[in-house]
Protein backbone atom coordinates (compact mmCIF):
# COMPACT_ATOMS: atom_id res chain seq x y z
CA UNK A 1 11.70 -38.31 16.57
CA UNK A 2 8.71 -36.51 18.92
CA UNK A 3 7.30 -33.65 17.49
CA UNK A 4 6.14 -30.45 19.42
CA UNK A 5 4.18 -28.06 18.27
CA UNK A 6 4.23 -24.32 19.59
CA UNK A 7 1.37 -22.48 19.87
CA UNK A 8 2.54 -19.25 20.74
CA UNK A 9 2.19 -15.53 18.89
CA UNK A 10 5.46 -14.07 20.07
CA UNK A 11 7.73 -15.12 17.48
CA UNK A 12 10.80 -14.78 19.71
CA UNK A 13 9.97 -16.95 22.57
CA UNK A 14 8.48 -19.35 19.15
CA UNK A 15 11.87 -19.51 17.46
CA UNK A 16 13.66 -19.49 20.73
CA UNK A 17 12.01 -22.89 21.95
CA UNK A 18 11.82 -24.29 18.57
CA UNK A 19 15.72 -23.96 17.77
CA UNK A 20 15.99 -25.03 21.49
CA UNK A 21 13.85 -28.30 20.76
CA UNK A 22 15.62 -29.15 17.78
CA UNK A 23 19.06 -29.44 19.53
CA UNK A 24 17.90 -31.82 21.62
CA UNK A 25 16.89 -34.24 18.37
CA UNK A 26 13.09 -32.70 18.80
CA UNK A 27 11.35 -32.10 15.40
CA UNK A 28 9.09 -28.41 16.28
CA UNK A 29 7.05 -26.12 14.45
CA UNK A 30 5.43 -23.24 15.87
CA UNK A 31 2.15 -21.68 14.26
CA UNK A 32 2.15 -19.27 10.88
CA UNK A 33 -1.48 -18.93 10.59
CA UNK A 34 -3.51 -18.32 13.73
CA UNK A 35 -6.85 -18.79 12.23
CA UNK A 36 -6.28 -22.56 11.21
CA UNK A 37 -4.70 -23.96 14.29
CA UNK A 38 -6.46 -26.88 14.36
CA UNK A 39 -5.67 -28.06 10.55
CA UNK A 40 -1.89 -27.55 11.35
CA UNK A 41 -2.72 -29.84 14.62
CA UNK A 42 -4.00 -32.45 12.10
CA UNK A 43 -1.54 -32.15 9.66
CA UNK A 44 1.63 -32.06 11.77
CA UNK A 45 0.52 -34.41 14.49
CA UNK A 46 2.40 -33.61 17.14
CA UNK A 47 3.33 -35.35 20.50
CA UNK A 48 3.12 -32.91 22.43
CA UNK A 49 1.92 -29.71 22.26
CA UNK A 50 3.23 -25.82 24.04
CA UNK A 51 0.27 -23.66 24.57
CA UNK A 52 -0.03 -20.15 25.34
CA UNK A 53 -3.23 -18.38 27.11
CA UNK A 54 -3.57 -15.05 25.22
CA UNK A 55 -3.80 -15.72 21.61
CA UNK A 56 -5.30 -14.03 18.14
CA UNK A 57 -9.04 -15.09 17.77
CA UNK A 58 -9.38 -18.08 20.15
CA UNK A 59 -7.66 -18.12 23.56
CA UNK A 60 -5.18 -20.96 24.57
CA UNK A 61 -7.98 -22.60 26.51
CA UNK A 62 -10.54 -22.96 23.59
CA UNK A 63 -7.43 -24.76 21.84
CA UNK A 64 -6.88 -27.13 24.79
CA UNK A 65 -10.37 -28.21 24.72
CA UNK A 66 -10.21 -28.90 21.44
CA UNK A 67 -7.55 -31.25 21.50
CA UNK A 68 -8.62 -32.78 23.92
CA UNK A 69 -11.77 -33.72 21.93
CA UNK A 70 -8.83 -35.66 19.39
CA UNK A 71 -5.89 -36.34 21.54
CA UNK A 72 -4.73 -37.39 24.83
CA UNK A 73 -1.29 -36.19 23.95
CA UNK A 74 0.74 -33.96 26.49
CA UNK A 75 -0.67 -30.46 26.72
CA UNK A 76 1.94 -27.79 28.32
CA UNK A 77 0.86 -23.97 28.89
CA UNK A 78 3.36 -21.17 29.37
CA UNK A 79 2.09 -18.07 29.88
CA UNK A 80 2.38 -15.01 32.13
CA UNK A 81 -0.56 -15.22 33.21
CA UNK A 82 0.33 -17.22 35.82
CA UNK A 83 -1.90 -16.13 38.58
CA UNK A 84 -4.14 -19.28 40.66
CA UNK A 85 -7.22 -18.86 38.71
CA UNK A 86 -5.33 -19.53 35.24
CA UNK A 87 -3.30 -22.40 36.58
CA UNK A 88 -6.09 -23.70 38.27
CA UNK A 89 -8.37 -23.28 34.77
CA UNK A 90 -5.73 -24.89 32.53
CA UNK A 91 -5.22 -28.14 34.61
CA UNK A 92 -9.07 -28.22 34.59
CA UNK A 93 -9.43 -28.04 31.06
CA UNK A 94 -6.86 -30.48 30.71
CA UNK A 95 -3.33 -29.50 30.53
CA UNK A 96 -0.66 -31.20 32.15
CA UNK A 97 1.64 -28.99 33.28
CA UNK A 98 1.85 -24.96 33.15
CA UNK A 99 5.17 -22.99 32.97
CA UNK A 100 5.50 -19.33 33.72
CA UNK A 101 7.25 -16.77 31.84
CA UNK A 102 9.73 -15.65 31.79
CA UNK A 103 11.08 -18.88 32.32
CA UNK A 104 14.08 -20.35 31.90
CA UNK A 105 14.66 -22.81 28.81
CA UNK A 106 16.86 -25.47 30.32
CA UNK A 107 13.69 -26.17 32.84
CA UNK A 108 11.41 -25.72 29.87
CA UNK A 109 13.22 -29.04 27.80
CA UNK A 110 13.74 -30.96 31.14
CA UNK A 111 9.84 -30.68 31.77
CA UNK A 112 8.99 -31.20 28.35
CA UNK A 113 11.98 -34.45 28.07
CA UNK A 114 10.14 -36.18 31.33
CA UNK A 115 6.77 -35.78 29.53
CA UNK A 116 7.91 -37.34 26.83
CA UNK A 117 9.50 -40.19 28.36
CA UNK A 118 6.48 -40.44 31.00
CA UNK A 119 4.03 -40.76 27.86
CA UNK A 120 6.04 -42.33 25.00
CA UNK A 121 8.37 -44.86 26.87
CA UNK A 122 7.51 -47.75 24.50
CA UNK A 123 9.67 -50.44 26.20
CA UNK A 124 7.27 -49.97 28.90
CA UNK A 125 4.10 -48.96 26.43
CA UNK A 126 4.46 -51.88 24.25
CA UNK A 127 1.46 -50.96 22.46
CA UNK A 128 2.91 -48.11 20.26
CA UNK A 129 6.36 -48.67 18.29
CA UNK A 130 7.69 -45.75 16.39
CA UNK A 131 10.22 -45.02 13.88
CA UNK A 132 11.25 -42.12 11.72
CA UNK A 133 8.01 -40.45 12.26
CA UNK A 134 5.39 -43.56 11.92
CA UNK A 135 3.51 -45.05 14.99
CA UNK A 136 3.05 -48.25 14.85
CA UNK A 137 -0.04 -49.39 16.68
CA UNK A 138 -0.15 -53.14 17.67
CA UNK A 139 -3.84 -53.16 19.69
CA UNK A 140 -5.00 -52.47 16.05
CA UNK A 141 -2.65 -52.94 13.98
CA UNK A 142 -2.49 -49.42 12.29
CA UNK A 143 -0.55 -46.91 11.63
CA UNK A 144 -0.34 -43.04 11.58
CA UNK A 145 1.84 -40.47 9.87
CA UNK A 146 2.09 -36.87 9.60
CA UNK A 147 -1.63 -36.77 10.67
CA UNK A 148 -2.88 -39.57 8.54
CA UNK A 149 -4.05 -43.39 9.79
CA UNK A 150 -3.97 -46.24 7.76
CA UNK A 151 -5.01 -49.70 8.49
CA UNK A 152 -3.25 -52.44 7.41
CA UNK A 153 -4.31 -55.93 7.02
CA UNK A 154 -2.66 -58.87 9.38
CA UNK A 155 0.40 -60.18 6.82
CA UNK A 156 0.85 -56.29 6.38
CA UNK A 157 1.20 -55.89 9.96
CA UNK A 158 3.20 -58.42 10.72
CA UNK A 159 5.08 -57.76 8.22
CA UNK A 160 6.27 -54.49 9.29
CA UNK A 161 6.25 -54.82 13.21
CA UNK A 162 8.81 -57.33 12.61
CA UNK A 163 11.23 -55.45 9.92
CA UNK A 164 10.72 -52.27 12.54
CA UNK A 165 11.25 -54.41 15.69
CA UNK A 166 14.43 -55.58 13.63
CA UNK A 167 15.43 -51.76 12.01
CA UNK A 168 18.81 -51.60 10.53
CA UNK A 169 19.54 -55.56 10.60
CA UNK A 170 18.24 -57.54 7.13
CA UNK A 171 15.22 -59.97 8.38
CA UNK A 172 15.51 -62.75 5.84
CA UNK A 173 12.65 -63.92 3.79
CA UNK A 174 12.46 -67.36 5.74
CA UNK A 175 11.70 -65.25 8.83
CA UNK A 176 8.93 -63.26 7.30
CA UNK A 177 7.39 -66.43 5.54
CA UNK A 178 7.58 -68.31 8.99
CA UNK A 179 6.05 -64.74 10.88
CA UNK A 180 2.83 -65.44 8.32
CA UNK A 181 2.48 -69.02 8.91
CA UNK A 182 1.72 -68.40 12.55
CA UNK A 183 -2.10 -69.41 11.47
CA UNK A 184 -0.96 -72.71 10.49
CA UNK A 185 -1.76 -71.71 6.68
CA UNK A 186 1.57 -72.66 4.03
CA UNK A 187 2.57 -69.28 2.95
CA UNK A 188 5.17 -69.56 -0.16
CA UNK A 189 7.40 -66.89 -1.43
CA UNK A 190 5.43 -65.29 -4.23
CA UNK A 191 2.49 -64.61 -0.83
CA UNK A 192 5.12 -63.14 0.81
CA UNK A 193 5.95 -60.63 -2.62
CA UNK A 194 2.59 -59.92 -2.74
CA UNK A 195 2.28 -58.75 0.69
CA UNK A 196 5.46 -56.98 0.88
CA UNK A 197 4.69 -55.07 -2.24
CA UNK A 198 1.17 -54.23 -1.22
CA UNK A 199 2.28 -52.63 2.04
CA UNK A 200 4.84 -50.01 -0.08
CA UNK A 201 2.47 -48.73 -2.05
CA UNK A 202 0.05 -48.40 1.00
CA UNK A 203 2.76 -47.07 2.94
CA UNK A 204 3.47 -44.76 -0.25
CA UNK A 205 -0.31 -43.67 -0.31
CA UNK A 206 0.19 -41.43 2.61
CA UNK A 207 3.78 -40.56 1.92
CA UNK A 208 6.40 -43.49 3.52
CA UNK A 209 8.50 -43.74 0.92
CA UNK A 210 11.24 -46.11 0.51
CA UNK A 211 11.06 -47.64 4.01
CA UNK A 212 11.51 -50.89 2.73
CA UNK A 213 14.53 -52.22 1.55
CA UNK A 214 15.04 -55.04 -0.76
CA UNK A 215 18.32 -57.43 -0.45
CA UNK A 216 18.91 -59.69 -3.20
CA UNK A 217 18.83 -63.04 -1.88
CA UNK A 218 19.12 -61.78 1.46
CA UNK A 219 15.89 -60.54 2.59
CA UNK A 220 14.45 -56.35 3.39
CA UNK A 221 15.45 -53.95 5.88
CA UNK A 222 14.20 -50.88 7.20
């Protein structure tokens, strides 16, 4: 599930986009506290992010430039301030697209929709797998959730790439045990226990709970 956050003060046009988002399977949260953008940023870790110009204390461009500094994700501003100098600012500070308002919400999801699949199209990124909120990152084999990363070691990793590559379908325990012998190295079952249950509880330190499921003489399944 993508997640958009709104960074807009009127709380209409807010809870208009974010019930608007959520119908299309979007997860969105627009901003309570205006003084600590940046920590919800972190925290929520959105993939995309809805930016308005005029805002309390900092304006929208301040916030662009900031995540810029972190992320590379897509950056959309709406605003009525709409005139060639604003549009013209925004894309320089590095937004990707600019909507004016009023605007009309059916073009606001179809914009937002192709940014999504332009940026997070993983059969055609296949360096980024995601599920239920995790990205799975195979260039370094890490992971991030709800703003946090984690690093997992190479049985860990392969380990999970393959019971997310496989979600919803048991992976027997053969599979997994042949997936760690790719070094050449005999790996028996109790290795394999020990790996398995050493990625829960990392996967538990930042808050993945219950991802993995055992079946008895069967194998696990996400």
């Amino acid at each position: 599930m993508y997640r958009l956050l709104i960074i807009e003060d009127d709380k209409g046009i807010a809870k208009e986009i974010e019930k608007s988002a959520k119908s299309y399977g979007l997860e969105a949260r627009g901003i309570d506290d205006f003084s600590s953008i940046m920590a919800t940023f972190d925290e929520f870790d959105p993939h995309m992010v809805l930016l308005d110009i005029n805002l309390p204390y900092y304006d929208g461009y301040h916030y662009c430039s900031e995540i810029r500094k972190k992320s590379k994700l897509p950056i959309i501003f709406i605003s009525s301030a709409s005139d060639n100098m604003n549009i013209i600012m925004a894309m320089n500070m590095g937004a990707d697209d600019f909507i004016t308002k009023p605007f009309d919400m059916p073009v606001l999801i179809a914009k937002m929709l192709a940014h999504f699949r332009r940026c997070y199209d993983f059969n055609n990124n296949p360096n980024i797998i995601s599920h239920a909120g995790i990205d799975l990152n195979i260039n370094d084999g890490s992971i991030s959730y709800q703003g946090l990363h984690l690093e997992l070691s190479k049985n860990e990793f392969r380990i999970l790439l393959i019971l997310i590559q496989n979600k919803g379908r048991i992976v027997s325990r053969e599979k997994l045990m042949e997936a760690l012998w790719q070094n050449g190295e005999f790996v028996d079952e109790n290795t394999l226990n020990v790996n398995v249950n050493r990625l829960r509880k990392k996967l538990e330190s930042i808050g993945i709970h219950d991802l993995i499921q055992t079946r008895v003489k069967m194998g696990y399944i996400i």
